[in-house]
C-alpha atoms as a PDB file:
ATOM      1  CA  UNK A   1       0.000   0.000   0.000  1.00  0.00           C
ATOM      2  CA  UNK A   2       1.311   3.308  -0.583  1.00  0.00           C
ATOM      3  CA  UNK A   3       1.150   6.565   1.200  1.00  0.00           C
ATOM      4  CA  UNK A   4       0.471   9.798  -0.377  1.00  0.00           C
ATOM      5  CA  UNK A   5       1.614  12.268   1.049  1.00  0.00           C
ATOM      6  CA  UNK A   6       0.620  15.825   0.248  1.00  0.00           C
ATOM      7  CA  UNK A   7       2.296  18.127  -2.015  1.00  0.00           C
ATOM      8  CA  UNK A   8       2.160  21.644  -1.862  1.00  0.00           C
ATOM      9  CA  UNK A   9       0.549  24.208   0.565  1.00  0.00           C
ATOM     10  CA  UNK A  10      -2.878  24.315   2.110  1.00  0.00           C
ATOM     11  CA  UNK A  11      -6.164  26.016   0.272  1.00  0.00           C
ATOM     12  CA  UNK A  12      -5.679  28.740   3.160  1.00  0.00           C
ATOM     13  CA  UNK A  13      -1.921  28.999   2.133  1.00  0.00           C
ATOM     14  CA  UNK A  14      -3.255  29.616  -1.540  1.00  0.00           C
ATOM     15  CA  UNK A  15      -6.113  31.736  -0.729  1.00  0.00           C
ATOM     16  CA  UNK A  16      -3.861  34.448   1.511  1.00  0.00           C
ATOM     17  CA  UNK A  17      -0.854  34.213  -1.029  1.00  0.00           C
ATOM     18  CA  UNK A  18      -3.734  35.520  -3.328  1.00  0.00           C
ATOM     19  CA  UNK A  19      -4.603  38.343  -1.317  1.00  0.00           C
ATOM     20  CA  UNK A  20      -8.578  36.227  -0.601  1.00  0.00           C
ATOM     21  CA  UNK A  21      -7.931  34.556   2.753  1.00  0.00           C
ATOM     22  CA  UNK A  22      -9.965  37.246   5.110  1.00  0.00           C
ATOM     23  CA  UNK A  23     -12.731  37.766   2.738  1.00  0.00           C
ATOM     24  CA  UNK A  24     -13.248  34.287   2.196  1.00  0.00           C
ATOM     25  CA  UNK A  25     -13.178  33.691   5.971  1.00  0.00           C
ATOM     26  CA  UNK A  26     -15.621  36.304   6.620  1.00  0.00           C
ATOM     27  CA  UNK A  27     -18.316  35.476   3.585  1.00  0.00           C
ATOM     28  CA  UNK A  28     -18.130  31.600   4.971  1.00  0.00           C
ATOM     29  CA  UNK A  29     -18.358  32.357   8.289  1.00  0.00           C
ATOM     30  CA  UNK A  30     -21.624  34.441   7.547  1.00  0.00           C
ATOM     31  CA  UNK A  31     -23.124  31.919   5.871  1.00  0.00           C
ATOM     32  CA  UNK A  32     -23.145  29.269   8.566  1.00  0.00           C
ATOM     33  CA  UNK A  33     -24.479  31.787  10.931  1.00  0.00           C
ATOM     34  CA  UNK A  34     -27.193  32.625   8.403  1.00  0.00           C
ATOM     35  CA  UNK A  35     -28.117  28.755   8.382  1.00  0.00           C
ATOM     36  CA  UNK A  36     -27.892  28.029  11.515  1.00  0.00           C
ATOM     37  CA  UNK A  37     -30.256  31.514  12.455  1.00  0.00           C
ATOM     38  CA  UNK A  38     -32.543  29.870   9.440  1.00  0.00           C
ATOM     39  CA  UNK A  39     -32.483  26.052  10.767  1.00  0.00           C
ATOM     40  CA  UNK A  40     -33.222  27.586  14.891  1.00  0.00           C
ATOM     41  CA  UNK A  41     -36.118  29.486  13.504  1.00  0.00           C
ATOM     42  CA  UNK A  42     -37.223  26.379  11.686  1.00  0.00           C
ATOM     43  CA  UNK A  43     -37.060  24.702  14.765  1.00  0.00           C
ATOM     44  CA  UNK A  44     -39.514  26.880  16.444  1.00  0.00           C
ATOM     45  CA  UNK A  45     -42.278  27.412  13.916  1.00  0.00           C
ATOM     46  CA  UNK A  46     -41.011  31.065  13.278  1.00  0.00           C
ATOM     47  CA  UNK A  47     -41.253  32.245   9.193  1.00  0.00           C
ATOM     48  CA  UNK A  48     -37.453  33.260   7.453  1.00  0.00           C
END
């Protein structure tokens, strides 16, 4: 069996070397907390 090992740097590596790390931090990051404000108020019977 062989082991592959990874080559290269990390998504985040590439994504701050381009200058896009924060912003795509910030756009994810708002995105769960828009789900999981849409999934709580689900869970109560309240409308989006």
């Amino acid at each position: 069996m062989t082991e592959h090992k990874n080559i290269g740097s990390n998504f985040d590596d590439f994504l701050a070397e381009e200058g896009q790390l924060d912003e795509m931090t910030s756009g994810a990051t708002e995105r769960v907390i828009a789900w999981e404000l849409s999934k709580a108020m689900k869970e109560e019977g309240r409308s989006e």
